[in-house]
N, C-alpha and C. Protein backbone atom coordinates (compact mmCIF):
# COMPACT_ATOMS: atom_id res chain seq x y z
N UNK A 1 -1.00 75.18 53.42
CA UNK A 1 -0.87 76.62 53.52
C UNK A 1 -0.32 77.15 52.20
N UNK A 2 -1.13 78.17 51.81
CA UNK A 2 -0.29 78.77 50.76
C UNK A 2 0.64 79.49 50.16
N UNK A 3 2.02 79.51 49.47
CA UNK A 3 2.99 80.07 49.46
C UNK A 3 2.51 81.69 49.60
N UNK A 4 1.50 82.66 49.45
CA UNK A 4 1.13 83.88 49.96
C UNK A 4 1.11 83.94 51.35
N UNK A 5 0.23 82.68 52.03
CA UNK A 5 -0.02 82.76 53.45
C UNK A 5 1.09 82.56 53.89
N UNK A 6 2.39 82.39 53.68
CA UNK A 6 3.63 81.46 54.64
C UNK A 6 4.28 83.26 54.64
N UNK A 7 4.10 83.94 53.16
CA UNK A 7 5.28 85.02 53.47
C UNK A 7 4.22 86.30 54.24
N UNK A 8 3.20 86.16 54.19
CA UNK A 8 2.41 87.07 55.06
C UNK A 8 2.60 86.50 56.62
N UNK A 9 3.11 85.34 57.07
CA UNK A 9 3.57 85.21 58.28
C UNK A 9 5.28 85.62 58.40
N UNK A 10 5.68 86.59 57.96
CA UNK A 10 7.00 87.17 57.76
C UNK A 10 6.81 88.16 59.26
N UNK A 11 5.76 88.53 59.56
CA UNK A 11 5.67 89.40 60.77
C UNK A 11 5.92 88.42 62.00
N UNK A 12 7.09 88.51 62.80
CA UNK A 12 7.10 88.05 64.40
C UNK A 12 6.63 88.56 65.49
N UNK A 13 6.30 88.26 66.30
CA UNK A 13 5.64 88.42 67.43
C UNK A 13 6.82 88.37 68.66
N UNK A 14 7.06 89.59 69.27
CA UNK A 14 8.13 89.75 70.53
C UNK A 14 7.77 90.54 71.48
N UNK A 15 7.65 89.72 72.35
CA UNK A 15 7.00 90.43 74.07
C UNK A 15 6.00 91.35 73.86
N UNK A 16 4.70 90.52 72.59
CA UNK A 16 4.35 91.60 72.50
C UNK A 16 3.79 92.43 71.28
N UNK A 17 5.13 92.89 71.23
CA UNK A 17 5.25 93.51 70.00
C UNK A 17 6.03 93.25 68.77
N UNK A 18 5.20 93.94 67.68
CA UNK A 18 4.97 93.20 66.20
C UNK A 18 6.32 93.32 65.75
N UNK A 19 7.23 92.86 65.31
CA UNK A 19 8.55 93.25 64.80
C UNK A 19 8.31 92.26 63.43
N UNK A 20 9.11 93.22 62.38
CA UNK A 20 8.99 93.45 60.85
C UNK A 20 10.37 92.27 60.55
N UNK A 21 10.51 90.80 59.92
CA UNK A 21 12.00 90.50 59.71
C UNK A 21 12.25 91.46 57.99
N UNK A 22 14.05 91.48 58.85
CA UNK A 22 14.29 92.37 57.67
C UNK A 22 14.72 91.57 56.41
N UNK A 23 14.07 91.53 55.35
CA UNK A 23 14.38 91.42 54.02
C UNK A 23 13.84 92.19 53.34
N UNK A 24 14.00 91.97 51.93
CA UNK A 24 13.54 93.16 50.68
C UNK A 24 12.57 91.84 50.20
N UNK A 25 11.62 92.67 49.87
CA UNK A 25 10.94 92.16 49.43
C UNK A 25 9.91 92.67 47.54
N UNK A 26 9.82 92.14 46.64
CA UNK A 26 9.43 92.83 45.65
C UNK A 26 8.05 93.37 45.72
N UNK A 27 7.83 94.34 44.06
CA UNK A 27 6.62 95.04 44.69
C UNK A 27 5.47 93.95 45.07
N UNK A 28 5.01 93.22 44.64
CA UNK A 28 3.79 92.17 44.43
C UNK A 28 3.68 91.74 45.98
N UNK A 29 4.47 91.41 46.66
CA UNK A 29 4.93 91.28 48.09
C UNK A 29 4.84 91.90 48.88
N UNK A 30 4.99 93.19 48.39
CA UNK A 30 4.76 94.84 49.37
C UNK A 30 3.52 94.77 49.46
N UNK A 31 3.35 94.36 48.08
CA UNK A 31 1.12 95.64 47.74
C UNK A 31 0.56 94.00 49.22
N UNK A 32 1.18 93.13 49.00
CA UNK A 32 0.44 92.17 50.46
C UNK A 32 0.54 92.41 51.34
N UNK A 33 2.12 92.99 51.60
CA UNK A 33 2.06 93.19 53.12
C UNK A 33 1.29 94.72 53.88
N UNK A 34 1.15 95.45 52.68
CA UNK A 34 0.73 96.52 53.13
C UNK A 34 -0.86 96.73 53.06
N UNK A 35 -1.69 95.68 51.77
CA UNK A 35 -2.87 96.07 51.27
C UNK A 35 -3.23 97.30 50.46
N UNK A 36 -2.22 97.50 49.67
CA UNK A 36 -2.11 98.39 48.47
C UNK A 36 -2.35 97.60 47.50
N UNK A 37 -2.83 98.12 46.32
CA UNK A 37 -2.84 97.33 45.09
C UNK A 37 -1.13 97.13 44.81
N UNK A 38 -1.08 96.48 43.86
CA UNK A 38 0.57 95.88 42.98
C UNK A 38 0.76 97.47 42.22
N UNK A 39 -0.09 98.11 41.59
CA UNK A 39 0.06 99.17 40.76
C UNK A 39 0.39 100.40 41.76
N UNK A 40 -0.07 100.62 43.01
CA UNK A 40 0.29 101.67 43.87
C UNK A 40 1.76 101.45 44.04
N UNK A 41 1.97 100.33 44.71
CA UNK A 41 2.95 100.01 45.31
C UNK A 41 4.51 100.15 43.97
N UNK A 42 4.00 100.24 42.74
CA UNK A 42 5.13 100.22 41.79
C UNK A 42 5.26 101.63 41.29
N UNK A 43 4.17 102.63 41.30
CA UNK A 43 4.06 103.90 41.24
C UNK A 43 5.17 104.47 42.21
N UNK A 44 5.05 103.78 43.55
CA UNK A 44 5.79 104.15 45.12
C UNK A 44 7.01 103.78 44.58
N UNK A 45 7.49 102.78 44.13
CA UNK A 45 8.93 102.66 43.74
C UNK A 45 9.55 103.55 42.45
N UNK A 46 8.60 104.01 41.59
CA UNK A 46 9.23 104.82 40.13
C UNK A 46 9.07 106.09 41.16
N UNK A 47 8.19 106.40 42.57
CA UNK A 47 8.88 108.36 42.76
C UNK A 47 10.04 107.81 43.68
N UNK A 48 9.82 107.04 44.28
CA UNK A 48 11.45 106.68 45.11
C UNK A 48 12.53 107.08 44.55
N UNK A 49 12.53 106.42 42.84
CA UNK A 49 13.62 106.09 42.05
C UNK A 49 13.97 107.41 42.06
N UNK A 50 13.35 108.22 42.01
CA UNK A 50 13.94 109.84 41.18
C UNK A 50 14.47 110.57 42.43
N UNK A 51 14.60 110.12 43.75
CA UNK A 51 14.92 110.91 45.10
C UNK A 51 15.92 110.38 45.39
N UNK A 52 17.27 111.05 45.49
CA UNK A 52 18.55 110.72 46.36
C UNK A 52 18.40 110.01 47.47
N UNK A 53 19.06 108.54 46.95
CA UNK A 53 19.37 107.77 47.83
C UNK A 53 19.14 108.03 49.62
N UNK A 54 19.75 108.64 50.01
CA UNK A 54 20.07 109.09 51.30
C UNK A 54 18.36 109.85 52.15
N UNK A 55 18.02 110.52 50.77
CA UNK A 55 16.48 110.69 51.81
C UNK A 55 15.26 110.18 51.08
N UNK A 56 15.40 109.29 50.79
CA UNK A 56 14.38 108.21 50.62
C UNK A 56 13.89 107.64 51.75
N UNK A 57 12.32 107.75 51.49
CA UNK A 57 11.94 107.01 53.15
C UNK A 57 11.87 105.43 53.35
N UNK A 58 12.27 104.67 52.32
CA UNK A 58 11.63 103.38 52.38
C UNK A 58 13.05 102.99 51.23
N UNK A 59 13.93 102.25 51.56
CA UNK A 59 15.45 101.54 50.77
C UNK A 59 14.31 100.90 49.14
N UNK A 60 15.08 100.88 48.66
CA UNK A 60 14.72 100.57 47.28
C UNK A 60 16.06 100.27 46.73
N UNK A 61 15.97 99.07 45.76
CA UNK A 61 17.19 98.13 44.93
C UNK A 61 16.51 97.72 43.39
N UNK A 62 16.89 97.97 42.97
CA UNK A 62 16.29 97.27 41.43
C UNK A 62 17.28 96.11 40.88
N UNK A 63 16.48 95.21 40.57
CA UNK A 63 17.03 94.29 40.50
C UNK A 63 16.33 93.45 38.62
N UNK A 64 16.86 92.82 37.90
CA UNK A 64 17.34 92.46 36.73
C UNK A 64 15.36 92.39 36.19
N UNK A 65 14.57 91.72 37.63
CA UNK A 65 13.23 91.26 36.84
C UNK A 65 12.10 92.64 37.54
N UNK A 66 12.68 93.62 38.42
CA UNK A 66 11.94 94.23 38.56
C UNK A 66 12.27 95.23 39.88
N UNK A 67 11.64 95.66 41.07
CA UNK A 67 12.63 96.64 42.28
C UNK A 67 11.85 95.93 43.16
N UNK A 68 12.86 96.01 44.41
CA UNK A 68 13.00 95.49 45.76
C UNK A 68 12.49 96.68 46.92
N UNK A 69 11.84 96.22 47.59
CA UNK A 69 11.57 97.42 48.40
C UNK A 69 11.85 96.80 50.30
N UNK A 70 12.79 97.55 51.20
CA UNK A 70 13.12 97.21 52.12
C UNK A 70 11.87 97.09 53.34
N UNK A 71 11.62 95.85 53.30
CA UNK A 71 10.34 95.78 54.45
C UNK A 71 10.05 96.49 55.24
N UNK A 72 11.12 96.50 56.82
CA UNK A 72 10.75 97.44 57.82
C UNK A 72 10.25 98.78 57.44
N UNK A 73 11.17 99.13 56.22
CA UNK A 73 10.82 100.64 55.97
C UNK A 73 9.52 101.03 55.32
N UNK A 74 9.39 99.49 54.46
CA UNK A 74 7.79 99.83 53.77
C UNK A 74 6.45 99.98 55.08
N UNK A 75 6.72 98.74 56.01
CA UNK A 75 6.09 99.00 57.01
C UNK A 75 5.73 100.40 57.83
N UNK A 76 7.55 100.91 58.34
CA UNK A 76 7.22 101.96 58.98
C UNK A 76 6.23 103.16 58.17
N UNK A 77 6.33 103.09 57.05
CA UNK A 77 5.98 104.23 56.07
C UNK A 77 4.43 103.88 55.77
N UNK A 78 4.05 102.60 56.15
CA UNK A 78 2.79 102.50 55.90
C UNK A 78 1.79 102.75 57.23
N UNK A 79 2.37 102.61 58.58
CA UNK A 79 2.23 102.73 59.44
C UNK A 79 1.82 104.37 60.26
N UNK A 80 2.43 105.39 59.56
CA UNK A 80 2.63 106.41 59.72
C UNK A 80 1.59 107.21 59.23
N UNK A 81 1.07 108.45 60.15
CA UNK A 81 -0.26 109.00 59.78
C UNK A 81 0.05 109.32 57.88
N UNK A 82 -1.31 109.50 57.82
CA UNK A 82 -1.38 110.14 56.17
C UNK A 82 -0.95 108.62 55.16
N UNK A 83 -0.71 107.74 55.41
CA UNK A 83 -0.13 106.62 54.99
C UNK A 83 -1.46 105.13 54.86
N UNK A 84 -1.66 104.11 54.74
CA UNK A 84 -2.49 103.09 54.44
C UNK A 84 -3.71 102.94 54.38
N UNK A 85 -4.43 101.98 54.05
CA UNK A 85 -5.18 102.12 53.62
C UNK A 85 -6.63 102.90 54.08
N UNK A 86 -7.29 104.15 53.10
CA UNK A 86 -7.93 105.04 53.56
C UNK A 86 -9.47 104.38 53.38
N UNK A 87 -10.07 105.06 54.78
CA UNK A 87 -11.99 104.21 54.69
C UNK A 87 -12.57 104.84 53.23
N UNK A 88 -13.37 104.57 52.51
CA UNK A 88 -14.55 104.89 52.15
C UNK A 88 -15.07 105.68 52.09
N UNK A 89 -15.17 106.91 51.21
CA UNK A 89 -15.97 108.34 51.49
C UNK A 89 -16.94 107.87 51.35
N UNK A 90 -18.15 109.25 51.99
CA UNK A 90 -19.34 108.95 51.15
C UNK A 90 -19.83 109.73 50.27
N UNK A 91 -20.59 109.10 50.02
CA UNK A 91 -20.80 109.41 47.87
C UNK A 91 -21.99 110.69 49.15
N UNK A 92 -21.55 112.17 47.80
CA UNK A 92 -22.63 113.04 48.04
C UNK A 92 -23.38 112.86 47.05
N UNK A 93 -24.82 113.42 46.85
CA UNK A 93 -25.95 113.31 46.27
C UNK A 93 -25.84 114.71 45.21
């Protein structure tokens, strides 16, 4: 199994339902768990950076090699209408 496939099994399974374990996880880690590119997902952390702590929707930490982004919250936020990944327009003529 591959060290990608082991942390994409980070999601548990309870009665059910999907529960998120809580760690931080960096961006490269996010853009997997969510299916964002690495470049969205680091864009998402530089507008975080500029919003007061307190109403930020998703915890954010920066740390020495790069920023941490708090799982559950990346989840909930990806989860949420207007949020992941969007279908395919179609091309007009």
């Amino acid at each position: 199994m591959l060290e990608s496939d082991i942390r994409l099994n980070r999601y548990l399974y309870k009665s059910g339902e999907q529960v998120t374990e809580q760690i931080w996880v960096n961006v490269t880690e996010g853009s997997e768990f969510t299916g964002y590119n690495r470049e969205y997902i680091m864009k998402l952390a530089m507008k975080l950076k500029r919003q007061p702590e307190n109403e930020r929707p998703i915890k954010l930490r920066k740390r020495s090699n790069g920023w941490e982004l708090w799982l559950p919250d990346l989840i909930a936020w990806r989860e949420r209408p207007g949020h992941g990944p969007q279908r395919k327009r179609k091309e007009t003529a």
